[in-house]
N, C-alpha and C. Protein backbone atom coordinates (compact mmCIF):
# COMPACT_ATOMS: atom_id res chain seq x y z
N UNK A 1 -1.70 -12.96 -1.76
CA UNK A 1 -2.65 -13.97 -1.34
C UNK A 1 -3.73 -13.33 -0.47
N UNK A 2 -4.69 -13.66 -0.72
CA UNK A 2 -6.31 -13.14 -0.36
C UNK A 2 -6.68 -14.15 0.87
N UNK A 3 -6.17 -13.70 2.65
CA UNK A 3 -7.24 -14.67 3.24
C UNK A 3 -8.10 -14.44 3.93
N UNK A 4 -9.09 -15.50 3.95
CA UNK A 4 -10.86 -15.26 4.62
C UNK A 4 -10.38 -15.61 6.13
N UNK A 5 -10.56 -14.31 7.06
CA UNK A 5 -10.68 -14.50 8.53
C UNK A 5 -11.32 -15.08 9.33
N UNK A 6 -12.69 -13.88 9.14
CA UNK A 6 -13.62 -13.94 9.88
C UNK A 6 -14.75 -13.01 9.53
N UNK A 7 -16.10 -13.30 10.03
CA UNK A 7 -17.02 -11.94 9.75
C UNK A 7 -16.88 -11.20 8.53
N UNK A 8 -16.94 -12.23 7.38
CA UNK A 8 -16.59 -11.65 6.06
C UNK A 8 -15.47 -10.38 5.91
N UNK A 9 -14.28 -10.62 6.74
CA UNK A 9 -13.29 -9.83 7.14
C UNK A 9 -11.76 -10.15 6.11
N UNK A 10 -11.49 -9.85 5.36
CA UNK A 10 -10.24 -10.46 4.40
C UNK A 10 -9.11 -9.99 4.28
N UNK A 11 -8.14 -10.57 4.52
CA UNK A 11 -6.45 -9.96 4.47
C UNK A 11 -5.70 -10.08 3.38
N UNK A 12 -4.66 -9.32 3.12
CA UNK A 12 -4.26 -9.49 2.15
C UNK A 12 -2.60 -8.99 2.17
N UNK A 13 -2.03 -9.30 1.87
CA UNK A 13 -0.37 -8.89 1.52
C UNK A 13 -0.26 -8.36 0.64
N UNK A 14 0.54 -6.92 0.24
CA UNK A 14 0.78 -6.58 -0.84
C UNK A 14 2.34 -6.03 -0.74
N UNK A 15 3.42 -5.79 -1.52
CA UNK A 15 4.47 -5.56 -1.66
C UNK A 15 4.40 -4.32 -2.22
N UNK A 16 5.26 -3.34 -1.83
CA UNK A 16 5.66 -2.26 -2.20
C UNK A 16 7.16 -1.41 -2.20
N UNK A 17 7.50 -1.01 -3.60
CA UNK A 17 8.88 -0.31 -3.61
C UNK A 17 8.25 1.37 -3.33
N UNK A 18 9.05 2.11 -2.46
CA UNK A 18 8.78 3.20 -2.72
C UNK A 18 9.51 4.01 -2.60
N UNK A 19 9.46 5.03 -3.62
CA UNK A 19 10.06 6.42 -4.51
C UNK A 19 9.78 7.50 -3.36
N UNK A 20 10.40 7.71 -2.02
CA UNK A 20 10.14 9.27 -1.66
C UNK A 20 10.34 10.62 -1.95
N UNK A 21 9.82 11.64 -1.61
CA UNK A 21 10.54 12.93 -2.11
C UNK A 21 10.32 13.25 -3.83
N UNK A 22 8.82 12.43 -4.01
CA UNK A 22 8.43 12.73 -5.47
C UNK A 22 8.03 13.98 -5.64
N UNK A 23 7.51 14.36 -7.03
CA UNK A 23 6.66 15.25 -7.30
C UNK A 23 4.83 15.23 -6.64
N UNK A 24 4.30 13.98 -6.79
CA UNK A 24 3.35 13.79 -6.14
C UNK A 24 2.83 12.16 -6.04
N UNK A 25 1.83 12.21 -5.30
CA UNK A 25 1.74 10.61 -4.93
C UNK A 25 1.00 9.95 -6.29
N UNK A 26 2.03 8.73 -6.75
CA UNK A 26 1.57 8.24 -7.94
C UNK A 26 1.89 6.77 -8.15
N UNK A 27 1.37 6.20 -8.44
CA UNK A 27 1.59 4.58 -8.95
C UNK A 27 2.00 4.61 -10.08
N UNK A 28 3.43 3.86 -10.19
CA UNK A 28 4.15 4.42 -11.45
C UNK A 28 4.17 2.57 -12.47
N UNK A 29 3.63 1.77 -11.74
CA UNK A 29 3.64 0.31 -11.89
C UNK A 29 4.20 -0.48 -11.25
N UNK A 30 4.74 -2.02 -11.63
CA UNK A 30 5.41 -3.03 -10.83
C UNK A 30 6.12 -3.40 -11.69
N UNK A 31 7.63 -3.98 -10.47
CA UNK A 31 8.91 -4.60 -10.71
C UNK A 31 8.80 -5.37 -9.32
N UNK A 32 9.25 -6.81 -10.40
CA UNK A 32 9.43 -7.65 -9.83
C UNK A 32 8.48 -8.46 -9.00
N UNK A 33 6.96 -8.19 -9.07
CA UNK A 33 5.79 -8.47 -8.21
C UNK A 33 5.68 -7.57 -7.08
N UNK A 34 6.27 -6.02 -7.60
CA UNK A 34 6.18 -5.13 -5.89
C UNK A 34 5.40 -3.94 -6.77
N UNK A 35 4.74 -2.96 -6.55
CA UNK A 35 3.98 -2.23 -6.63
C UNK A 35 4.84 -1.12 -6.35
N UNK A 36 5.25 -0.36 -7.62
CA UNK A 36 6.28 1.12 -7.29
C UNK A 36 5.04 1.77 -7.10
N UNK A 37 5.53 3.01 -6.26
CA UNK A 37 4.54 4.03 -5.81
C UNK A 37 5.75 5.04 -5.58
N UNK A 38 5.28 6.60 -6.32
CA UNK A 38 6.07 7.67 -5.79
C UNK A 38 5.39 8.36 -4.29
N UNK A 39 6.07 8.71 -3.79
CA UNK A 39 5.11 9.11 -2.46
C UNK A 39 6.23 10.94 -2.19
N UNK A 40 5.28 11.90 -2.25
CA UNK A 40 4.86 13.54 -2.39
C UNK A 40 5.93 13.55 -0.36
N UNK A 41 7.07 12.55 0.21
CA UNK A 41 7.02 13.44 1.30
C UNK A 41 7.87 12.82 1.49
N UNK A 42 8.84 13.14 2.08
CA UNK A 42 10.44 13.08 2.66
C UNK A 42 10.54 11.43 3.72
N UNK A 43 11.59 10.85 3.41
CA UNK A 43 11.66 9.43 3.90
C UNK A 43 12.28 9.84 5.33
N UNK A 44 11.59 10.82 6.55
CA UNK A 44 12.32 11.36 7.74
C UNK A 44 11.07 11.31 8.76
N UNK A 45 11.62 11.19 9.34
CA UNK A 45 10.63 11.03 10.46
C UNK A 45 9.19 10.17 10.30
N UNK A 46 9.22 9.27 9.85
CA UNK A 46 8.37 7.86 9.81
C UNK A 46 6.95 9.07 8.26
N UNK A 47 7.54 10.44 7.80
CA UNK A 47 6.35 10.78 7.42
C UNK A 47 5.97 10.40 5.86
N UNK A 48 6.74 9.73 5.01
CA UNK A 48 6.64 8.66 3.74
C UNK A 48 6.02 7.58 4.05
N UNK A 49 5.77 7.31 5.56
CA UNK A 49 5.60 5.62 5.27
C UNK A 49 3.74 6.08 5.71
N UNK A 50 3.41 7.20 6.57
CA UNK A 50 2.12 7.76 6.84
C UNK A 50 1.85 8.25 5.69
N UNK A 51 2.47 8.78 4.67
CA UNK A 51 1.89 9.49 3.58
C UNK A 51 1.63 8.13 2.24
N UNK A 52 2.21 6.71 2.50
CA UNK A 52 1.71 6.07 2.26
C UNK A 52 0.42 5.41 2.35
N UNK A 53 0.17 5.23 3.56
CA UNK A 53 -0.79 4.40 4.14
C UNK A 53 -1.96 5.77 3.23
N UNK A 54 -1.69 7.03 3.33
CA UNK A 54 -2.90 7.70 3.76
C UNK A 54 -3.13 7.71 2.08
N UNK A 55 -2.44 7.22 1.10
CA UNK A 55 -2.04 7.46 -0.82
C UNK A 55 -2.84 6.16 -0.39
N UNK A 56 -2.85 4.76 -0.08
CA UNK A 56 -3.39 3.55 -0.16
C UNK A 56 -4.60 3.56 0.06
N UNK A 57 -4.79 4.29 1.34
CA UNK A 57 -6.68 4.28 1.71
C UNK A 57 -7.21 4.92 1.03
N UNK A 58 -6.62 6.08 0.21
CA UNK A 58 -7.89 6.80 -0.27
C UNK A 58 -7.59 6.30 -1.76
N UNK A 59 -6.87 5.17 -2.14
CA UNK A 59 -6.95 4.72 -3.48
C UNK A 59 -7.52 3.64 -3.74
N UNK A 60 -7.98 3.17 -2.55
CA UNK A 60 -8.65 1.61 -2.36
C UNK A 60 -10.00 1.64 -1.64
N UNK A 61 -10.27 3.05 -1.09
CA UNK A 61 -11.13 3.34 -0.53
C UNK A 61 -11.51 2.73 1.07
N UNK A 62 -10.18 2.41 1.68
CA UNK A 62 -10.81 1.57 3.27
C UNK A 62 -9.83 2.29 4.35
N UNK A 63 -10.50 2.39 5.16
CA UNK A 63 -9.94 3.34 6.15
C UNK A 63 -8.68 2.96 6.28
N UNK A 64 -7.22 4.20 7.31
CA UNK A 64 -5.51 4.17 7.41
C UNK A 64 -6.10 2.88 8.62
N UNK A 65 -6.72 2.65 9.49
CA UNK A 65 -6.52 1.51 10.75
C UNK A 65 -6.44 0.39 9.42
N UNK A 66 -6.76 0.17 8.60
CA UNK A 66 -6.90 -1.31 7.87
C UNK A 66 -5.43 -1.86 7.10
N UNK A 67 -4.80 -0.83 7.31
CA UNK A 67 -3.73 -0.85 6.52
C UNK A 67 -2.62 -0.46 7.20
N UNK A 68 -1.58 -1.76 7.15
CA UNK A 68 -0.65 -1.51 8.07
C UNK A 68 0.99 -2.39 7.74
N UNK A 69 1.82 -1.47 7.80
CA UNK A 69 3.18 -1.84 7.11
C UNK A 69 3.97 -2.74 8.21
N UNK A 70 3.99 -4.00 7.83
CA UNK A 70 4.26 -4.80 8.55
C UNK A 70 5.93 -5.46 8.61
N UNK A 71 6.63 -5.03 7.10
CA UNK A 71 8.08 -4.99 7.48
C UNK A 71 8.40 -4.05 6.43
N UNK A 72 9.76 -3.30 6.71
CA UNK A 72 10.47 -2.45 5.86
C UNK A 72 10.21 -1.27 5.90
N UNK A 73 9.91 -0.53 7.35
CA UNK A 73 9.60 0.68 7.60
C UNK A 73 10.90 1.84 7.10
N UNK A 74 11.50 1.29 7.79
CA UNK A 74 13.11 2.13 7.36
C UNK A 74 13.65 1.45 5.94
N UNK A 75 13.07 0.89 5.40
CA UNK A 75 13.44 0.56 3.45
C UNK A 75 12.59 1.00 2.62
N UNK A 76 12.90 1.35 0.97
CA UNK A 76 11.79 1.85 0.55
C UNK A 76 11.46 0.11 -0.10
N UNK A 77 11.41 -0.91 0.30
CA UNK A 77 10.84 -1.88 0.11
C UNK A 77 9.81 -2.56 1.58
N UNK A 78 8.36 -2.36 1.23
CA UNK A 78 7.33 -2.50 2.42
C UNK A 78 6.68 -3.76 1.86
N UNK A 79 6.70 -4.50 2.79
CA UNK A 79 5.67 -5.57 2.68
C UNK A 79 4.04 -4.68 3.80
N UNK A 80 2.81 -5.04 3.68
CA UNK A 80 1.63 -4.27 3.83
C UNK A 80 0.82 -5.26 4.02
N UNK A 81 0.10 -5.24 5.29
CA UNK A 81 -0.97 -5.99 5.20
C UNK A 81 -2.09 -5.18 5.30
N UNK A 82 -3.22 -5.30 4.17
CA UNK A 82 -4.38 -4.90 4.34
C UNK A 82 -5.61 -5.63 4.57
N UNK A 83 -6.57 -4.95 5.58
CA UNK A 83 -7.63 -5.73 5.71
C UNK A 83 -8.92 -5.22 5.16
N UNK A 84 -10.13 -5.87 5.21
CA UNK A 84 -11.02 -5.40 4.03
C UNK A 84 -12.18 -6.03 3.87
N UNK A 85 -13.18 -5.87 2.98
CA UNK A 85 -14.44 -6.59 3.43
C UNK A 85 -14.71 -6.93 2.14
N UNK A 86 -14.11 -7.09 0.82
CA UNK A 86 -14.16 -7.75 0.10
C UNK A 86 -12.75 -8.49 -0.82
N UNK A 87 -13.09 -9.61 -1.54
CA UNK A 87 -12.01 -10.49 -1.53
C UNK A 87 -10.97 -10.06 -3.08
N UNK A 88 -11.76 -8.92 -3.57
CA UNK A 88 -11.26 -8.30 -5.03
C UNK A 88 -9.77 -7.91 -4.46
N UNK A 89 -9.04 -8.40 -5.53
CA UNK A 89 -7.48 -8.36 -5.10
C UNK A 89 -7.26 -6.76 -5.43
N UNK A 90 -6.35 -6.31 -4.37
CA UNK A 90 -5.83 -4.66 -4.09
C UNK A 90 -5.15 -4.24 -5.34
N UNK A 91 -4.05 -5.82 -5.43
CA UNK A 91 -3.31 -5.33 -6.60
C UNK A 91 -3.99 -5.15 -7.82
N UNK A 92 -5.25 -5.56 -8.05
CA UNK A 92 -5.75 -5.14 -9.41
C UNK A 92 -6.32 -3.48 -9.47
N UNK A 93 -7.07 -3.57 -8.21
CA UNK A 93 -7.99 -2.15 -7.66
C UNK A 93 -6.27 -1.20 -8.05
N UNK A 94 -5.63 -0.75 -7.52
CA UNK A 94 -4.28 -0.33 -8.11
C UNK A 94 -3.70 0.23 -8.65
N UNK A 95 -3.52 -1.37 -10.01
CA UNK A 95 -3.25 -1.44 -11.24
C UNK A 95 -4.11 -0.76 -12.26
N UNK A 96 -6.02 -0.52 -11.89
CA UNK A 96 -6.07 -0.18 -12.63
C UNK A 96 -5.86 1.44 -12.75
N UNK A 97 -5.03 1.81 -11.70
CA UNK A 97 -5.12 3.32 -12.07
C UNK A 97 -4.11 3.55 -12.79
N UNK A 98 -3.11 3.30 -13.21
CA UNK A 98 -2.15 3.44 -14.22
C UNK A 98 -2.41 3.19 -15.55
């Protein structure tokens, strides 16, 4: 769900399963309405869930402050809230890289 804040400012929820300790960072598709992603770095020391954020910004193009894992740090199931300045849904921006 896409919502309008403020200051043409927009949030958004997105769900994510994630694969650590891949070969490299990749969007492999969705199960279940969650967004698999392999992520290139070891699920230890919080550095999968940073090597997320940093696979998200530069695939959506909006800076790591906009994007922020809001439950399931220690699961590879993350709920994510991103914020953003236009209302084009993330999950499509994404989707279409697969």
């Amino acid at each position: 769900m896409i919502k309008d804040t403020s200051n043409n400012c927009f949030e958004e929820i997105i769900w994510v399963i994630v694969k650590p300790n891949s070969d490299k960072n990749l969007i492999i598709g969705v199960e279940q309405n969650k967004i698999k992603i392999k992520i290139a770095c070891p699920a230890k020391e919080d550095k999968a869930n940073e090597e997320l954020i940093k696979f998200l910004s530069e695939s959506i193009k909006i800076p790591k402050k906009n994007i922020k894992i809001v439950s399931g740090k220690k699961s590879n199931i993350k709920k994510i809230l991103i914020k953003k300045k236009t209302k084009e849904s993330i999950l499509k921006i994404l989707l279409s890289s697969i």
